[in-house]
Protein backbone atom coordinates (compact mmCIF):
# COMPACT_ATOMS: atom_id res chain seq x y z
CA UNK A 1 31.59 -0.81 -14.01
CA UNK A 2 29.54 2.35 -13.32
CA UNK A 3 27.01 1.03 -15.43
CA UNK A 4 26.52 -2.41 -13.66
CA UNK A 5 26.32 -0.67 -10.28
CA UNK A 6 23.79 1.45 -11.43
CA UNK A 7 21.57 -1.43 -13.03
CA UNK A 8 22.02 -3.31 -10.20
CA UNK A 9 20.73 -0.75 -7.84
CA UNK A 10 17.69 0.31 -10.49
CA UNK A 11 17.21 -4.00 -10.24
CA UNK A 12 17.06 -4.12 -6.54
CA UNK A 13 15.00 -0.77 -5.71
CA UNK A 14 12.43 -2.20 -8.45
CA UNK A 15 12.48 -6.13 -6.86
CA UNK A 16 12.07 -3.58 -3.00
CA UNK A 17 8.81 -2.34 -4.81
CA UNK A 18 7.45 -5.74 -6.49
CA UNK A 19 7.78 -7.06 -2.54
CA UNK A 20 5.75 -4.26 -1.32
CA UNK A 21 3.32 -4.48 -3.55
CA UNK A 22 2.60 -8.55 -3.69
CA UNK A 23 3.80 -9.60 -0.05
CA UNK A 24 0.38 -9.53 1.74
CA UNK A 25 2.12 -8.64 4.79
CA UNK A 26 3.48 -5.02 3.30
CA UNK A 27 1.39 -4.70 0.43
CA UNK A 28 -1.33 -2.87 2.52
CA UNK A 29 1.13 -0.13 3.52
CA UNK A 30 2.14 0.68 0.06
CA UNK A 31 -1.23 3.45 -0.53
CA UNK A 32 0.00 5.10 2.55
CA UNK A 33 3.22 6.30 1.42
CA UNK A 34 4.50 9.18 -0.08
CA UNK A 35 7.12 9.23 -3.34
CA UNK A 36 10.17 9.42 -1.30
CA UNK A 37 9.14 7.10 1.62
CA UNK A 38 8.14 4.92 -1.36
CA UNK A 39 11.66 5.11 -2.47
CA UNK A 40 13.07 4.39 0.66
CA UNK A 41 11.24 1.52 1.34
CA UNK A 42 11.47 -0.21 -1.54
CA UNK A 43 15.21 0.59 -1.40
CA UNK A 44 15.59 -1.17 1.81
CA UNK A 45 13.59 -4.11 0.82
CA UNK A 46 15.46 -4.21 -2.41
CA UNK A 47 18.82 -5.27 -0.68
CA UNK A 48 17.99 -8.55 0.18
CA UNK A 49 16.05 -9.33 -3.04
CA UNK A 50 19.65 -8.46 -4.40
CA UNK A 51 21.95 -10.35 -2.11
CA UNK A 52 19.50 -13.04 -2.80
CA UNK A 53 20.31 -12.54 -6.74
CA UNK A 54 23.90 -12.45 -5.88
CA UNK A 55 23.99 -15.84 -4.19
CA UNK A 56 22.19 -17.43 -6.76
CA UNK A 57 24.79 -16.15 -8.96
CA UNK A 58 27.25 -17.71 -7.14
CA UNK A 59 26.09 -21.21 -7.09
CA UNK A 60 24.94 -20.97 -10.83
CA UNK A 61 28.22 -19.63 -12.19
CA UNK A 62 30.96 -19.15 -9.35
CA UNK A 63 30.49 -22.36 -8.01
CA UNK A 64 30.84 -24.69 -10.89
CA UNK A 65 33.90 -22.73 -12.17
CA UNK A 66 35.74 -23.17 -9.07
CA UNK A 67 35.20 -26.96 -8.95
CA UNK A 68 35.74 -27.31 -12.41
CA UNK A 69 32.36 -28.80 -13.92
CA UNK A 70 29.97 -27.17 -16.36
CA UNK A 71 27.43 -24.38 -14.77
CA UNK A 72 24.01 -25.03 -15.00
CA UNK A 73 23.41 -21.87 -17.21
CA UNK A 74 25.70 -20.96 -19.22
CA UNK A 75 26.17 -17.40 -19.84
CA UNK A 76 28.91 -15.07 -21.54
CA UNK A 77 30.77 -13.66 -18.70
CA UNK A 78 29.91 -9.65 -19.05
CA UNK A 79 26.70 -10.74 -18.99
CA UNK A 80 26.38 -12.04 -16.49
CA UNK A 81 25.88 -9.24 -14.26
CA UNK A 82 23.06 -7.96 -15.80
CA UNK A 83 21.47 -11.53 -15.34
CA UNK A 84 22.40 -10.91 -11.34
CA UNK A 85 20.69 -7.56 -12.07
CA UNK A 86 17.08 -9.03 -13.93
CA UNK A 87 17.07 -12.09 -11.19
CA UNK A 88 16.04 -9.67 -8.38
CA UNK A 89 13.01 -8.89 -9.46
CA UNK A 90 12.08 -12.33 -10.26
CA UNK A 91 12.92 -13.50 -7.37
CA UNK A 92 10.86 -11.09 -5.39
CA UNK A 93 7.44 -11.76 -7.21
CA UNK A 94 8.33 -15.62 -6.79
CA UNK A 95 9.31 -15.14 -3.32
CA UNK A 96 5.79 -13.21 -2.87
CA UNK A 97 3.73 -15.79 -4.71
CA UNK A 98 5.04 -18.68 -2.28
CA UNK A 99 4.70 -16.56 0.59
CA UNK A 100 0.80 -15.56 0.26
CA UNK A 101 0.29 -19.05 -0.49
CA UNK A 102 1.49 -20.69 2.72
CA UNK A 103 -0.59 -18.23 4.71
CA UNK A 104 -3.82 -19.85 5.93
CA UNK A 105 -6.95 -18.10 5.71
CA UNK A 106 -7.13 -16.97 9.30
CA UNK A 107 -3.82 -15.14 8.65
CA UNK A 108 -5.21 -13.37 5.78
CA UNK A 109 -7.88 -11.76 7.33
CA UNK A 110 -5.96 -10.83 10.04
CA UNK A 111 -3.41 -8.84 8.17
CA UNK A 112 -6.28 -7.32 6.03
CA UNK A 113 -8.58 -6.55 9.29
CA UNK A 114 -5.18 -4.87 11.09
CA UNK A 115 -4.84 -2.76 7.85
CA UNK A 116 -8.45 -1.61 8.10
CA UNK A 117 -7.90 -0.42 11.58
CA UNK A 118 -5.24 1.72 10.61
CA UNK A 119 -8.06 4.02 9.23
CA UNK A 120 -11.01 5.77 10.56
CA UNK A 121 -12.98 5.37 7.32
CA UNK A 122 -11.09 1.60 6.84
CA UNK A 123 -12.22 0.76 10.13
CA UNK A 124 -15.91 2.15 9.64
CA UNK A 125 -16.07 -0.30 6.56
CA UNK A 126 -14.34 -3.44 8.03
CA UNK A 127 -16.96 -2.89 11.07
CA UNK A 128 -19.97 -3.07 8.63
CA UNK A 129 -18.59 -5.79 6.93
CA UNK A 130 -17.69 -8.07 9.68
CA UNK A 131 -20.99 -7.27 11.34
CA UNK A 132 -22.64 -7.05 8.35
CA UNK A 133 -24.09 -3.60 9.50
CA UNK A 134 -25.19 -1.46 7.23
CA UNK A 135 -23.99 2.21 6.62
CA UNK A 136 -24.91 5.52 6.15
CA UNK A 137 -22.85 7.81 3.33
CA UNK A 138 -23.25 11.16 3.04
CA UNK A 139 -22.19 13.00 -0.08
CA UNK A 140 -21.28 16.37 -0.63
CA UNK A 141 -24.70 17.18 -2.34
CA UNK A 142 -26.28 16.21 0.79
CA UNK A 143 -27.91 13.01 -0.32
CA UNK A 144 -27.27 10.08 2.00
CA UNK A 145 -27.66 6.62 1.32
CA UNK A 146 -28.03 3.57 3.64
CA UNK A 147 -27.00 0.33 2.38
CA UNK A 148 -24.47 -3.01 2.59
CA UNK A 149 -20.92 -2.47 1.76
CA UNK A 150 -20.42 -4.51 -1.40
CA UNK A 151 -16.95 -4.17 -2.53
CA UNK A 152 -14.98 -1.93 -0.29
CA UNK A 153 -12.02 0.02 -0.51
CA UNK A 154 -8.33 -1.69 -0.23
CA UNK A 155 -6.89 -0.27 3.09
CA UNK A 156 -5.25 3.07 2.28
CA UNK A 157 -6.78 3.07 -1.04
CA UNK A 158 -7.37 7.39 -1.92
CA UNK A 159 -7.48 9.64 -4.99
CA UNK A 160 -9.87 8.31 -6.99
CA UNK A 161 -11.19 5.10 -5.33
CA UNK A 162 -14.78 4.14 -4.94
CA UNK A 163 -16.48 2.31 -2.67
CA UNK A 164 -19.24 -0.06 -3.86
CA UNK A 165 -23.04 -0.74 -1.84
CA UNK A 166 -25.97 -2.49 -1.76
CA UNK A 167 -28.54 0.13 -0.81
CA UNK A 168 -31.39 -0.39 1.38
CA UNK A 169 -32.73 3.29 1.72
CA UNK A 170 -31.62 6.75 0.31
CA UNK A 171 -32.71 10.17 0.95
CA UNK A 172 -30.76 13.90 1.50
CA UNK A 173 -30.18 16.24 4.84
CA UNK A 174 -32.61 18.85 4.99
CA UNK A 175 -31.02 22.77 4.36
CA UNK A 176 -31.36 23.95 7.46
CA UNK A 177 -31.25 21.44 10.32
CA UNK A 178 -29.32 18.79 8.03
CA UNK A 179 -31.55 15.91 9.40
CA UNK A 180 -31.68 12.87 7.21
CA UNK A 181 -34.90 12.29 5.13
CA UNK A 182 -35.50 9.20 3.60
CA UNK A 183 -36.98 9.24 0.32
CA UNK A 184 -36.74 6.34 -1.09
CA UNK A 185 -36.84 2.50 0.19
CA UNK A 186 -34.80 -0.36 -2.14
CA UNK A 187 -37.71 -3.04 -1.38
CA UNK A 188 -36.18 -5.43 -3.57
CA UNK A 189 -33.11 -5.36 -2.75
CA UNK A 190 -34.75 -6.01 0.75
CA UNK A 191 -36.99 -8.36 -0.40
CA UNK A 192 -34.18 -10.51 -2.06
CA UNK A 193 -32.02 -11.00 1.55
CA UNK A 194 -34.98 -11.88 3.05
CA UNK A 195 -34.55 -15.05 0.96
CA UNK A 196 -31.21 -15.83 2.12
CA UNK A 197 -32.77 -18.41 4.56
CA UNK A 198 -34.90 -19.55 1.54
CA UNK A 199 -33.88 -23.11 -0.62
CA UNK A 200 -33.32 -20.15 -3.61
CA UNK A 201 -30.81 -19.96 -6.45
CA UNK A 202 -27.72 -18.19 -4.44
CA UNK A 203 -25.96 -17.43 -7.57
CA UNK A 204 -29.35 -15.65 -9.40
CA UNK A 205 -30.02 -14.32 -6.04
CA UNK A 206 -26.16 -12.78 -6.36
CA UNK A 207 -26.77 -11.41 -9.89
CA UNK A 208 -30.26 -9.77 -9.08
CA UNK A 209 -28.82 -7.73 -6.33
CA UNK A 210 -25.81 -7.18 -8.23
CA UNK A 211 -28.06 -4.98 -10.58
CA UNK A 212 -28.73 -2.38 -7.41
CA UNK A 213 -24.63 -1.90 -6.87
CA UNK A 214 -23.72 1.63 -6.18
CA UNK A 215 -20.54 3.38 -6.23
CA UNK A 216 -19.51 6.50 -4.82
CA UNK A 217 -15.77 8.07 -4.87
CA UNK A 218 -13.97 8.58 -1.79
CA UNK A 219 -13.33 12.26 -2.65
CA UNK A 220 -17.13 12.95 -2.62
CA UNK A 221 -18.22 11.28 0.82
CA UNK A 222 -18.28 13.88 3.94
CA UNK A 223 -19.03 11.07 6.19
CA UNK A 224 -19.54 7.64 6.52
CA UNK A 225 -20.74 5.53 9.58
CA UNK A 226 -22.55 2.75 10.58
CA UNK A 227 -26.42 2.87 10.59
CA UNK A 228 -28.72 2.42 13.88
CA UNK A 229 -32.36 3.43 13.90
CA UNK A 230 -31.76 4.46 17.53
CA UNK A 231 -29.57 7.43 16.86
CA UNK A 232 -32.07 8.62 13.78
CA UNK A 233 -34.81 9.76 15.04
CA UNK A 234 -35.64 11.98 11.88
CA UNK A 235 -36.22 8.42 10.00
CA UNK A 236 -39.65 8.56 9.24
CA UNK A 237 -42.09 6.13 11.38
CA UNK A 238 -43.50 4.75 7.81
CA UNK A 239 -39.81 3.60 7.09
CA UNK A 240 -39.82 2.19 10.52
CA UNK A 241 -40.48 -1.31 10.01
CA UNK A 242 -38.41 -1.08 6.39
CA UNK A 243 -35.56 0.01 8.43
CA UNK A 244 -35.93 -3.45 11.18
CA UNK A 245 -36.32 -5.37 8.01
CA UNK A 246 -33.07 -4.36 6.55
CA UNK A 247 -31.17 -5.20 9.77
CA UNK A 248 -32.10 -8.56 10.13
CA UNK A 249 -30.61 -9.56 6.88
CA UNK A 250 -28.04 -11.83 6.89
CA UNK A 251 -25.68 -11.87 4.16
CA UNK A 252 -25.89 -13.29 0.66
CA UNK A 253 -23.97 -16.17 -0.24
């Protein structure tokens, strides 16, 4: 008896968890957890998941005893607990799976953009992205680049995450006075969403810039924000029109 209790509790704490982690509207809260919050969530999450598994126990095998026709499944009876048990988790992924698919697009975003705000380094990156803005990193070795975020972060994401650019310009912070000097200018990368207006190959278009991706871990960036000529005045005035360029891009298909 001890041992069904058990595996049913192990069942429903692990169908709590396969909730988080697939339901759309949860799964975003997941990173931001600690072990035991974790546990507690996924506990509390996991009871329904199990009641669920319990009813459908009922009308596959309780219900066709009582009115005397054949079950559906059919099962010896001391096992059929631990079916109960292994049904929770199923049921949760399935549950999950029909769930994000009913939500329209709109929705989506919305629970994705709310998770970003939760953030200040989220929010910098959903802000670039839905503005299409570029940013400015700057890593622990003082270089800095400038660029388009290409494949960001999942809200919450830490440890050993990266985040992903185009880049547009790069330089480092000068020793003393930690201004930003720009030393080096990605013209083709420019050059290429120039053409975004242009009758060219979108998907070739894709793969070239593809080839200037960079990615930087989390752990190493000191800060992160979005980029306006107007507040850097240390950009150099030969980068000046470079710099308008790469703000009137739109972005690639």
């Amino acid at each position: 008896m001890l041992d069904v209790i058990a595996l049913l509790l192990v069942m429903g704490a692990s169908a709590g968890f396969i909730l988080c982690d697939q339901l759309l509207t949860l799964k975003y809260k997941i990173p931001r957890e600690d072990g035991q919050r974790l546990y507690l969530r996924s506990v509390t999450y996991g009871v329904p998941c199990l009641l669920a598994a319990i009813l459908l126990k009922v009308l596959l095998f309780a219900i066709p005893s009582m009115i005397g026709i054949e079950p559906l499944i059919i099962v010896a009876p001391d096992l059929v607990p631990v079916y109960t048990a292994l049904s929770a988790p199923v049921l949760a992924y399935l549950f999950a799976l029909a769930f994000n698919y009913v939500l329209s697009e709109e929705k989506r975003i919305d629970i994705f953009r709310q998770a970003m705000l939760k953030d200040d380094f989220d929010a910098v990156l959903w802000k670039s992205m839905d503005t299409y803005q570029p940013i400015l990193i700057s890593l622990e070795n003082r270089k800095v680049y400038v660029g388009l975020v290409a494949d960001g972060l999942e809200p919450g994401s830490q440890g050993n995450s990266y985040l992903t650019i185009l880049p547009l310009l790069s330089g480092y912070r000068t020793t003393e006075k930690m201004n930003i000097e720009i030393s080096a200018v990605y013209n083709p990368v420019i050059d290429l969403l120039a053409e975004a207006d242009n009758n060219s190959d979108s998907l070739a278009r894709a793969e070239s810039l593809a080839a200037y991706y960079m990615a930087f871990p989390r752990s190493k960036i000191i800060s992160l924000h979005l980029f306006n000529d107007h507040l850097y005045a240390d950009v150099t005035k030969q980068n000046e029109p470079t710099v308008k360029r790469a703000k009137n891009y739109k972005k690639p298909a």
